[in-house]
PDB file of N, CA and C in Angstrom:
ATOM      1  N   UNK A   1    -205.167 -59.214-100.910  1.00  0.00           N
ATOM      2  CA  UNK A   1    -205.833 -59.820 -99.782  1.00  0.00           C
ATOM      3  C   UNK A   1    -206.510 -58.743 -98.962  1.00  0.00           C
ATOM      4  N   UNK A   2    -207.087 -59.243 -98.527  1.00  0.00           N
ATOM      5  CA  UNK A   2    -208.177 -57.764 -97.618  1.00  0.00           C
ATOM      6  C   UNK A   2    -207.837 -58.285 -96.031  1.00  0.00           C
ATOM      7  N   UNK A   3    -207.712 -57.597 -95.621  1.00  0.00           N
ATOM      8  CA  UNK A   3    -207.688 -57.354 -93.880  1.00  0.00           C
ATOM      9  C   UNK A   3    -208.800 -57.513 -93.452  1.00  0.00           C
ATOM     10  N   UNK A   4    -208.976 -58.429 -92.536  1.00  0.00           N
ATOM     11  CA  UNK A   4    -210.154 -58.234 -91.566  1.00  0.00           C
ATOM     12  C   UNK A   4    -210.076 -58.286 -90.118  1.00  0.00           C
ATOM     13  N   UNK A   5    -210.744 -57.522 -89.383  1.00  0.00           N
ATOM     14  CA  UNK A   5    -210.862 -57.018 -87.744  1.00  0.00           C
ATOM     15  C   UNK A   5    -211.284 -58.048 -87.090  1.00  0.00           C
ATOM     16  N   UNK A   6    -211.008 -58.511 -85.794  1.00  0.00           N
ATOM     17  CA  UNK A   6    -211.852 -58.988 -85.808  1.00  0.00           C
ATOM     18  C   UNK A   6    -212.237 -58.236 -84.585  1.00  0.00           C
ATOM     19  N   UNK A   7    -213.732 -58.193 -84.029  1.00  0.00           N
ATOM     20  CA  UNK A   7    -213.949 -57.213 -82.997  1.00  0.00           C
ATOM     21  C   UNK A   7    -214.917 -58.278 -81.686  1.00  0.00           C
ATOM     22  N   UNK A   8    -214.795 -57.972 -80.665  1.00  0.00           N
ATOM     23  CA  UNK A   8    -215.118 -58.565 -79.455  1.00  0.00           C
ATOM     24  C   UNK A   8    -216.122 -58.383 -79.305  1.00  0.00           C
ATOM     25  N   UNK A   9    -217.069 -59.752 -79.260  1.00  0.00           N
ATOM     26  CA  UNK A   9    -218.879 -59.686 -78.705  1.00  0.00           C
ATOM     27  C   UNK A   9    -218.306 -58.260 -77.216  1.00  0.00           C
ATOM     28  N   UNK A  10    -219.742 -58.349 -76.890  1.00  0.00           N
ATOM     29  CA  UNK A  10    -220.106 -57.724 -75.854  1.00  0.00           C
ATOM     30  C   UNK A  10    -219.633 -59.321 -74.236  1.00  0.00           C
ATOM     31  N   UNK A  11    -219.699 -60.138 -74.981  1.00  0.00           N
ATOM     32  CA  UNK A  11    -219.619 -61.065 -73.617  1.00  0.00           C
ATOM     33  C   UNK A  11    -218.128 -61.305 -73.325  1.00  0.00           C
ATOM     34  N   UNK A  12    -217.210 -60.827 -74.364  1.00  0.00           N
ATOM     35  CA  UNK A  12    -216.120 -61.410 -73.910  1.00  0.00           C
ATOM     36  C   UNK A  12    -215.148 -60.061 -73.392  1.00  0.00           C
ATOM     37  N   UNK A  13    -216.018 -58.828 -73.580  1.00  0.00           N
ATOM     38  CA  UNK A  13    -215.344 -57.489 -72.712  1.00  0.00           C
ATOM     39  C   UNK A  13    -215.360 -57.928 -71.174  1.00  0.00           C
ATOM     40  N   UNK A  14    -214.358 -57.824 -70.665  1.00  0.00           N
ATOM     41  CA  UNK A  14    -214.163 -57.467 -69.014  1.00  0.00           C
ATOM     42  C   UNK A  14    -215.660 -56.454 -68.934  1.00  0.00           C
ATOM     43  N   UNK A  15    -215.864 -57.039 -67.702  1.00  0.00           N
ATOM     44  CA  UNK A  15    -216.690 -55.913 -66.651  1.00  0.00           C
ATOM     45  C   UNK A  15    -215.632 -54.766 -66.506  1.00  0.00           C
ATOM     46  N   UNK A  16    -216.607 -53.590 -66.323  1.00  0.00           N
ATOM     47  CA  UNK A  16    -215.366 -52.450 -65.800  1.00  0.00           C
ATOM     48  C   UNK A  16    -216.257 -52.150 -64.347  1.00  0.00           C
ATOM     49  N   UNK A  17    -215.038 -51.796 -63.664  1.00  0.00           N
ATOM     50  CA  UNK A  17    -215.024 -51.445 -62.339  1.00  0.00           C
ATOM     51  C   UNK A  17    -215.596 -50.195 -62.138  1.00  0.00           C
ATOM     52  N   UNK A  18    -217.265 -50.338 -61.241  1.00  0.00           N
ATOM     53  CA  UNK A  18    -217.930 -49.179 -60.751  1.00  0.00           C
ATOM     54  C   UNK A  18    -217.228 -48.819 -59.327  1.00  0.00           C
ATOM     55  N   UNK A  19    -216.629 -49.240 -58.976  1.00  0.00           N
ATOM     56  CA  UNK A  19    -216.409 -48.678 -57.560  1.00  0.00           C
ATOM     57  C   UNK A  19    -216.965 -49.546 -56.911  1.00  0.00           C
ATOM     58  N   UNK A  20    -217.121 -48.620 -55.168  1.00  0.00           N
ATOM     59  CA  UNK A  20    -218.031 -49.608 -54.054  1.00  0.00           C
ATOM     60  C   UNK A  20    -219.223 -48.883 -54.259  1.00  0.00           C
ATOM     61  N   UNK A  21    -220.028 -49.801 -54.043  1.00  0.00           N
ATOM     62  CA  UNK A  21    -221.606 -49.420 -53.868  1.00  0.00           C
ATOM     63  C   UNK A  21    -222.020 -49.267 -52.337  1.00  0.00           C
ATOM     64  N   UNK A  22    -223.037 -49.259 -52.782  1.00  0.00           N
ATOM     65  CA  UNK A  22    -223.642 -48.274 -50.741  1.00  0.00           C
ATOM     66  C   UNK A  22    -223.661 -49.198 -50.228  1.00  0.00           C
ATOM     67  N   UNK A  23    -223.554 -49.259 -48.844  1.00  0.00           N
ATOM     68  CA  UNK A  23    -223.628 -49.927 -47.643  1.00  0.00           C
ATOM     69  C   UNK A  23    -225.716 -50.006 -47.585  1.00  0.00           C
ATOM     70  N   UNK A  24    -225.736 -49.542 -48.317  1.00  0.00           N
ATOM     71  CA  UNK A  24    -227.433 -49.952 -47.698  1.00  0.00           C
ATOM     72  C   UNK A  24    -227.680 -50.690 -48.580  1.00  0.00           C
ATOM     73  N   UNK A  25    -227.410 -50.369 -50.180  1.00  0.00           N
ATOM     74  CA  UNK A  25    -227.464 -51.465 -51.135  1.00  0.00           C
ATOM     75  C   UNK A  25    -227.248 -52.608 -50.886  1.00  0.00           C
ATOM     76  N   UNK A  26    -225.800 -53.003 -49.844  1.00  0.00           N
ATOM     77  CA  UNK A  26    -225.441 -54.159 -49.493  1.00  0.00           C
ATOM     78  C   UNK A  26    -226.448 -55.278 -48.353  1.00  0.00           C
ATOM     79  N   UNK A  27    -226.914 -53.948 -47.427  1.00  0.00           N
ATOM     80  CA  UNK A  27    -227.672 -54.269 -46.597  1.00  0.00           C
ATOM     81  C   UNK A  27    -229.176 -55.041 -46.937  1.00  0.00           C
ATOM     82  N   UNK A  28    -229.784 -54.001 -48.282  1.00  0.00           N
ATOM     83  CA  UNK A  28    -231.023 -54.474 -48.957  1.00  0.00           C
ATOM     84  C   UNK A  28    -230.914 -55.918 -49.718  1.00  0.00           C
ATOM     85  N   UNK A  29    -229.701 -56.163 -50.272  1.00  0.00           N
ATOM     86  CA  UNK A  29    -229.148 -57.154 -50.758  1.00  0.00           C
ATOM     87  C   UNK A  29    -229.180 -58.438 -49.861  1.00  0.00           C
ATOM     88  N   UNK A  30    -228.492 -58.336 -48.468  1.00  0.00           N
ATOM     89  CA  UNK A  30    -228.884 -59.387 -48.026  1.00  0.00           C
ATOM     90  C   UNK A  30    -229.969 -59.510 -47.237  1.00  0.00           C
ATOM     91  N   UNK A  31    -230.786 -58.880 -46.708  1.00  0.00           N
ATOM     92  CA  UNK A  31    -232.021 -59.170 -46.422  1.00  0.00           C
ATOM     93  C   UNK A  31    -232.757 -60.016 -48.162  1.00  0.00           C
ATOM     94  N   UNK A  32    -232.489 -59.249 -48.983  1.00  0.00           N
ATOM     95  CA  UNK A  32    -233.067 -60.293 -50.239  1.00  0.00           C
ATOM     96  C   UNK A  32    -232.919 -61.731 -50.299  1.00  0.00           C
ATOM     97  N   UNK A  33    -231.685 -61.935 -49.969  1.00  0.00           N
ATOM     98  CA  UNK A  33    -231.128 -63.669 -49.788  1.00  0.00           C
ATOM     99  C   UNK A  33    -231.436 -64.185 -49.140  1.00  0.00           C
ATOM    100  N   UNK A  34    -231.659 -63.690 -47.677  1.00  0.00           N
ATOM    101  CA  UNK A  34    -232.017 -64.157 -46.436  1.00  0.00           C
ATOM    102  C   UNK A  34    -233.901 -64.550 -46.279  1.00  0.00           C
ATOM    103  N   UNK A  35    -234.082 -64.144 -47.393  1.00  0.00           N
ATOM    104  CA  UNK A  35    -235.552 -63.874 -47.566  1.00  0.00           C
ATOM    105  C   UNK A  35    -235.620 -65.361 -48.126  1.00  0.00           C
ATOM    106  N   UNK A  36    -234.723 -65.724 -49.145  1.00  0.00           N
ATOM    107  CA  UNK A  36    -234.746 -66.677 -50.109  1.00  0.00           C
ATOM    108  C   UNK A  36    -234.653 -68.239 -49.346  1.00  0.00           C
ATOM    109  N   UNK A  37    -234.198 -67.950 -48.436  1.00  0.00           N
ATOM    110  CA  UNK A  37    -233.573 -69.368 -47.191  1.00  0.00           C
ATOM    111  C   UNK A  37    -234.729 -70.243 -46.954  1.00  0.00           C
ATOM    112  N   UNK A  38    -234.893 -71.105 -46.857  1.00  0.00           N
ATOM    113  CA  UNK A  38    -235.917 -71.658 -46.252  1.00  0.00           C
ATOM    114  C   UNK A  38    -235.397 -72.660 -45.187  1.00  0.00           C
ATOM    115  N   UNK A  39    -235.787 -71.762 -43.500  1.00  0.00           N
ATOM    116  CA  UNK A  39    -235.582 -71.998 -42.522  1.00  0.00           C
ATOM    117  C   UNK A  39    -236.241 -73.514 -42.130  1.00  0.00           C
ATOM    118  N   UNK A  40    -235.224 -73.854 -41.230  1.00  0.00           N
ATOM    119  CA  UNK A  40    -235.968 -75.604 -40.572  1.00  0.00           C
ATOM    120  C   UNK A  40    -237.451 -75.053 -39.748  1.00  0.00           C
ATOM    121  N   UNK A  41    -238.061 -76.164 -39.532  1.00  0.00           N
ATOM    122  CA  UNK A  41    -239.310 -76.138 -38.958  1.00  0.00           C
ATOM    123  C   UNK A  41    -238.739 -76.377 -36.951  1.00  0.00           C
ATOM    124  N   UNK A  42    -239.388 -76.090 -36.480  1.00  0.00           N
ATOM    125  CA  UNK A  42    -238.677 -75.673 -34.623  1.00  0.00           C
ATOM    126  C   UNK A  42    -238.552 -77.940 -34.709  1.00  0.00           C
ATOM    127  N   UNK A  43    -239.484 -78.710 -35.474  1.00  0.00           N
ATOM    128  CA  UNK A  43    -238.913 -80.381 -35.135  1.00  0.00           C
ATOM    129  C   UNK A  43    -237.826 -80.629 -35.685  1.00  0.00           C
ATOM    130  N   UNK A  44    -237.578 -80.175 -37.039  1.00  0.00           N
ATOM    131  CA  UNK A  44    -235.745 -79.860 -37.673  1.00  0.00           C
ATOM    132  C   UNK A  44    -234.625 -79.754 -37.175  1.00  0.00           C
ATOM    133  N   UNK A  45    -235.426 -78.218 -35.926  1.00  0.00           N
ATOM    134  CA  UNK A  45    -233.946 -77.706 -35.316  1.00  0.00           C
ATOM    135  C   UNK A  45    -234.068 -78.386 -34.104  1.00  0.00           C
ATOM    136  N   UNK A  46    -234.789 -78.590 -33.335  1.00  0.00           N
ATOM    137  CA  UNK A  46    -234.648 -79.928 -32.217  1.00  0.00           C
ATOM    138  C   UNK A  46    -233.502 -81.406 -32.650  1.00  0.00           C
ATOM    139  N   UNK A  47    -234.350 -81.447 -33.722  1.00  0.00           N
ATOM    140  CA  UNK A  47    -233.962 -83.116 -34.613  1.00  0.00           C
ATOM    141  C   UNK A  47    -232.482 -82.590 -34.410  1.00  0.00           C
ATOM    142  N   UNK A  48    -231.747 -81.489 -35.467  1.00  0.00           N
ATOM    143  CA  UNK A  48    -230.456 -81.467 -35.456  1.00  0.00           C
ATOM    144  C   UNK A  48    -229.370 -80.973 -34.625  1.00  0.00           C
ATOM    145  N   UNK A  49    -230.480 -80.367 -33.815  1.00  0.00           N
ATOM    146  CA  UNK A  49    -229.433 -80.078 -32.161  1.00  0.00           C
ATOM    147  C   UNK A  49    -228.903 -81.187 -31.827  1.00  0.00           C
ATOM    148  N   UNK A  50    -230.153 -82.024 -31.548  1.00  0.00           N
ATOM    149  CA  UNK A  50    -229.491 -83.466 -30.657  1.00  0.00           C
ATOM    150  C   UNK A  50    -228.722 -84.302 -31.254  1.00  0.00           C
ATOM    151  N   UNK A  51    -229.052 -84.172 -32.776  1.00  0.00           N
ATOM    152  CA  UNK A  51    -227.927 -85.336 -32.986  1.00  0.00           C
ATOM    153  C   UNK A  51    -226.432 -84.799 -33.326  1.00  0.00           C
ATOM    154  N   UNK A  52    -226.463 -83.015 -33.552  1.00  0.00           N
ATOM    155  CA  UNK A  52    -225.237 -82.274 -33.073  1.00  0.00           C
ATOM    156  C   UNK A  52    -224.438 -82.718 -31.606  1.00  0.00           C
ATOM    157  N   UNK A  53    -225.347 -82.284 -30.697  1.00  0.00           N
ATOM    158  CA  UNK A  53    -224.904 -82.482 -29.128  1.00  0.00           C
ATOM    159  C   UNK A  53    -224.476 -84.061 -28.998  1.00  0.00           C
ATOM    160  N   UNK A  54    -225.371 -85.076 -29.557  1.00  0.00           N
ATOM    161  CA  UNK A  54    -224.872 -86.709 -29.446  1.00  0.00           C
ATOM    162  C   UNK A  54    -223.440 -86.600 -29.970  1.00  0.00           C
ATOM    163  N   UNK A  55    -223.367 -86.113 -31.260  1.00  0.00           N
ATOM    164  CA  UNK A  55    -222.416 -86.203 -32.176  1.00  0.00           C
ATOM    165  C   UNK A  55    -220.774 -85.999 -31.355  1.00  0.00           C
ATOM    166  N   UNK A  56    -221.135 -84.554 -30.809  1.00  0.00           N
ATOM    167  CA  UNK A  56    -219.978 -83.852 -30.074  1.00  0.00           C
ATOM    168  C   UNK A  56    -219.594 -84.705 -28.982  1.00  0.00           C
ATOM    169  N   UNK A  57    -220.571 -85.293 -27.899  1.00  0.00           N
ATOM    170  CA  UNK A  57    -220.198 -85.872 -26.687  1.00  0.00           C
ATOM    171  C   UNK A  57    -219.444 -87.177 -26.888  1.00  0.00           C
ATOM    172  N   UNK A  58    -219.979 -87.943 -27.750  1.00  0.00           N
ATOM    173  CA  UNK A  58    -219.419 -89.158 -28.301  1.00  0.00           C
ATOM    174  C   UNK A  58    -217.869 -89.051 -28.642  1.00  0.00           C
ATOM    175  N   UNK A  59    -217.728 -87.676 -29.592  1.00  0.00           N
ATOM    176  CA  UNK A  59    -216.488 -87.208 -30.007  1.00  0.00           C
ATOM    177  C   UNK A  59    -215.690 -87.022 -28.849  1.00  0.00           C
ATOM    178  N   UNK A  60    -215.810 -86.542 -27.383  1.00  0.00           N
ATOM    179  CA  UNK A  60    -215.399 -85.955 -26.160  1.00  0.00           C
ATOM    180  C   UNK A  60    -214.907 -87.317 -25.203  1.00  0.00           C
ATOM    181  N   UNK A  61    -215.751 -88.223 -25.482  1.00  0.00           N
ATOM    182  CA  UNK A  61    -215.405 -89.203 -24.790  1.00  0.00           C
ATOM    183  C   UNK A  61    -214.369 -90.564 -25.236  1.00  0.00           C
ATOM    184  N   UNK A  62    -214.552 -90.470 -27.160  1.00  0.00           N
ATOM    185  CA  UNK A  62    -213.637 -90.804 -28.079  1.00  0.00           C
ATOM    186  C   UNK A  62    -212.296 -90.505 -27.579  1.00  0.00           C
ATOM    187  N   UNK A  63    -212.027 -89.344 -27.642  1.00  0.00           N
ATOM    188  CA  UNK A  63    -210.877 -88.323 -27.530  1.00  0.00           C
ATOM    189  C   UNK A  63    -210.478 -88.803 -25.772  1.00  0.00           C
ATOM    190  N   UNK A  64    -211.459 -88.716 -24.984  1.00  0.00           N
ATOM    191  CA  UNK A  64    -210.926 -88.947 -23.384  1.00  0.00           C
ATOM    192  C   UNK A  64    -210.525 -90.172 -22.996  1.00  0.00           C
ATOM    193  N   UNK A  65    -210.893 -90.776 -24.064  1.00  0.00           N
ATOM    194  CA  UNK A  65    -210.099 -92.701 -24.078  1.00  0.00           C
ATOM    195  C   UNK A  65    -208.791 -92.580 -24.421  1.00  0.00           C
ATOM    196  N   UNK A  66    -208.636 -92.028 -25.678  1.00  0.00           N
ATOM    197  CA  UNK A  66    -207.479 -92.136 -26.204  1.00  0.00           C
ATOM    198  C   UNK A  66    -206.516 -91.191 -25.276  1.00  0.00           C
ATOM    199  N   UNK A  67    -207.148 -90.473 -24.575  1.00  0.00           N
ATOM    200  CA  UNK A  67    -205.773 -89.805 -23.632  1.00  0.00           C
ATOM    201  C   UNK A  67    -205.769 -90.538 -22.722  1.00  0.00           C
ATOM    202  N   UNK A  68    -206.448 -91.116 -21.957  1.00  0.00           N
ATOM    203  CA  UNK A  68    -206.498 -92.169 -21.308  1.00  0.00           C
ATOM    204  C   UNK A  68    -205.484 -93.306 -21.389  1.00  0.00           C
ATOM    205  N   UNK A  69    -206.047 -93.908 -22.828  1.00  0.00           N
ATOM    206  CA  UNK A  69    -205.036 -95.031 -22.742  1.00  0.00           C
ATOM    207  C   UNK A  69    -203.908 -94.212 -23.375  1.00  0.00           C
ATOM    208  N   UNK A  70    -203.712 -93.297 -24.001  1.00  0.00           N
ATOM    209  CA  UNK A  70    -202.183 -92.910 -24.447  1.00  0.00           C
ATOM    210  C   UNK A  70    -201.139 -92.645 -23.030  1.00  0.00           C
ATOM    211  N   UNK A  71    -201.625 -92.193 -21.621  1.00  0.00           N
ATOM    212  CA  UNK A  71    -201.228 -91.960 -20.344  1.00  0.00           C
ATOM    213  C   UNK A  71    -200.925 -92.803 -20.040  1.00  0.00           C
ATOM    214  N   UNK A  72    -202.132 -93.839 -19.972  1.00  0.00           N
ATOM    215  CA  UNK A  72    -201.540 -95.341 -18.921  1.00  0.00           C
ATOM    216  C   UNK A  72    -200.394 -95.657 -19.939  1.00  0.00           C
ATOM    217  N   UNK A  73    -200.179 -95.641 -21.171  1.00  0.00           N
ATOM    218  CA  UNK A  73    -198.872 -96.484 -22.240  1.00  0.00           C
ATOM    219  C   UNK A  73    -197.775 -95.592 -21.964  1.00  0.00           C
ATOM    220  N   UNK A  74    -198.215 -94.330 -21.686  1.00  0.00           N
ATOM    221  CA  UNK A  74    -196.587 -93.536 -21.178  1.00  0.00           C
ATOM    222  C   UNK A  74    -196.446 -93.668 -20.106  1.00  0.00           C
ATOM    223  N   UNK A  75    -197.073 -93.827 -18.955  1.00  0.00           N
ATOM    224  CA  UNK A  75    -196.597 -94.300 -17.745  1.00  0.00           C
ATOM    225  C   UNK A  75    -196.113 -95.827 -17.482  1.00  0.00           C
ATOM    226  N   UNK A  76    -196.966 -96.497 -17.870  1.00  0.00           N
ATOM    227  CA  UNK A  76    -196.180 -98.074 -18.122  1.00  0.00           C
ATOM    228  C   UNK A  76    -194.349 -98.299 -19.056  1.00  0.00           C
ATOM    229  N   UNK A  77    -194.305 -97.327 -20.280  1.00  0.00           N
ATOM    230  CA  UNK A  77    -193.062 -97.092 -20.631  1.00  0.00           C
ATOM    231  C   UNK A  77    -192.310 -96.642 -19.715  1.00  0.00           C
ATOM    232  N   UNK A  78    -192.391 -95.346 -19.580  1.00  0.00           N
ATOM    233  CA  UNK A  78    -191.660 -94.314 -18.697  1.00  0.00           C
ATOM    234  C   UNK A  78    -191.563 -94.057 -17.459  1.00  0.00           C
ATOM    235  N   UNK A  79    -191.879 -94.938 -16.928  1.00  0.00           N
ATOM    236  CA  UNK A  79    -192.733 -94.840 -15.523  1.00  0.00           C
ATOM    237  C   UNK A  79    -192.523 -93.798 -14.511  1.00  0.00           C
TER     238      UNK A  79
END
């Protein structure tokens, strides 16, 4: 019978570890990505402020009921 090897593509070697790379490399790097973004238009970021800010206040006043009525139900219990 004959022996055979079997030997590992190139894709299934581990990466080997270079170390850290430069801090400017990193820096050039994300300015590259940041490049890639495609920012809202100034009616976008209006549009999603407000319905952020609606979003939150609604949430504030949600929340100020329920302490509300959770108070008046512990004071009516506990008085």
């Amino acid at each position: 019978m004959t022996e055979t090897r079997s030997t590992s593509s190139s894709s299934d070697r581990q990466p080997t570890d270079k170390g850290r790379t430069s801090l400017a490399l990193f820096f050039r790097q994300v300015i590259a990505e940041l490049r890639k973004v495609i920012w809202p238009t100034r009616d976008q970021l209006v549009t999603y402020f407000l319905v952020v800010l609606v979003f939150v206040m609604f949430m504030m006043a949600f929340v100020a009921l329920l302490d509300y009525g959770f108070n008046s139900a512990m004071f009516q219990i506990f008085g």
